[in-house]
Protein backbone atom coordinates (compact mmCIF):
# COMPACT_ATOMS: atom_id res chain seq x y z
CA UNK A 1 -104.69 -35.01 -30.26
CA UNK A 2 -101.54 -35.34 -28.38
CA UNK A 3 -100.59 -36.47 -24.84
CA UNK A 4 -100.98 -33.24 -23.36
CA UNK A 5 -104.42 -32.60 -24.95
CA UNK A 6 -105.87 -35.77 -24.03
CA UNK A 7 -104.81 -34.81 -20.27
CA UNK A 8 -105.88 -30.69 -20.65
CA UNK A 9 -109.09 -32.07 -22.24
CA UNK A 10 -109.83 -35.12 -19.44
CA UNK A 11 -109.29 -32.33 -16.63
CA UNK A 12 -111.32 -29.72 -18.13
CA UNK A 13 -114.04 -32.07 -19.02
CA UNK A 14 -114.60 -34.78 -16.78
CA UNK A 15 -114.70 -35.64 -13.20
CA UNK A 16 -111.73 -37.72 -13.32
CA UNK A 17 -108.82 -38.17 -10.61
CA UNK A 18 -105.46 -38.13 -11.87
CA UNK A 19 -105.04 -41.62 -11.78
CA UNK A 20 -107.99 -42.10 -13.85
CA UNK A 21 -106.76 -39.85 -16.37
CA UNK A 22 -103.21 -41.52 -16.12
CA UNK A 23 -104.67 -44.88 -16.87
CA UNK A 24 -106.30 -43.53 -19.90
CA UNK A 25 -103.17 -41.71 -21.48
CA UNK A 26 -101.87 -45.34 -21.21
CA UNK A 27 -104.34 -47.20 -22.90
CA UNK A 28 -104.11 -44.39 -25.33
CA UNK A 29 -100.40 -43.57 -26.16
CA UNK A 30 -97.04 -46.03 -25.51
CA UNK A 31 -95.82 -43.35 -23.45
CA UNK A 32 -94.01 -42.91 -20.26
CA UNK A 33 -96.30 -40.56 -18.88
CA UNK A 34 -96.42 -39.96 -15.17
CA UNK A 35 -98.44 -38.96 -12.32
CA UNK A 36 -96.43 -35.67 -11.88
CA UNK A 37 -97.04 -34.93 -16.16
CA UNK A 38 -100.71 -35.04 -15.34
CA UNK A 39 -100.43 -33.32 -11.98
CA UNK A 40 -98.28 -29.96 -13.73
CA UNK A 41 -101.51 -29.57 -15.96
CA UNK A 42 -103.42 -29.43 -14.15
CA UNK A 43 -101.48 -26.33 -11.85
CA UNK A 44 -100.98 -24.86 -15.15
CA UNK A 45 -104.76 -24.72 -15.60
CA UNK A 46 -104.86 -23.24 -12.55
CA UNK A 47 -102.17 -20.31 -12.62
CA UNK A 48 -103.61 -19.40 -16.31
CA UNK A 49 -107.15 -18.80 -14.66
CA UNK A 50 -108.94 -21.63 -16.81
CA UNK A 51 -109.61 -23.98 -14.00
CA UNK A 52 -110.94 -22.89 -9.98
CA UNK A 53 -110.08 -24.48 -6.95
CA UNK A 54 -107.05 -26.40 -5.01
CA UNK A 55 -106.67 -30.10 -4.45
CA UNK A 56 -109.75 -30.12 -2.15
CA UNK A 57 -111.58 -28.40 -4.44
CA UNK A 58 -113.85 -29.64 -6.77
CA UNK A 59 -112.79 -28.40 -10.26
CA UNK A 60 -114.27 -25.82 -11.96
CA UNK A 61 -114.08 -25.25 -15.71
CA UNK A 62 -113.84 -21.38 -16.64
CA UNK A 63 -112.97 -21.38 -20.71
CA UNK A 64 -115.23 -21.13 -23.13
CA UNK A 65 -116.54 -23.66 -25.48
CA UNK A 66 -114.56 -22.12 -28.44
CA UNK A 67 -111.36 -21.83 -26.14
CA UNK A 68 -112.10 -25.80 -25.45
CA UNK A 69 -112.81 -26.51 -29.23
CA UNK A 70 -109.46 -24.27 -30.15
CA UNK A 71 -107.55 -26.05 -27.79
CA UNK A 72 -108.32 -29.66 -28.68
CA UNK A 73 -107.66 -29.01 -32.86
């Protein structure tokens, strides 16, 4: 699993803030990984449909579990 996973896969699947999921691509990778990386997911899970809501929103996940399992190989 890459960077990018990790982050699609943290959004999609847990309730986790950004910084949250920020502190665990760093304990993960040696990366230089931002706030703004994790933020740009995250509004590409929005404008492809797979994720509901704004930023006072709660997030909704709308893939399926093979989608998830495809995306995460």
């Amino acid at each position: 699993m890459n960077i990018g996973q990790l982050i699609t896969y943290l959004i999609l699947n847990s309730t986790k803030t950004n910084s949250e999921i920020l502190e665990i691509v760093h304990s993960k990778f040696e990366c230089k990984t931002t706030m703004a990386c994790v933020a740009w997911y995250k509004s590409k899970l929005r404008k492809e449909g797979k994720i509901a809501g704004g930023k006072t929103q709660r997030q909704q996940v709308v893939m399926t579990e093979d989608e998830l399992i495809d995306m995460c190989k």
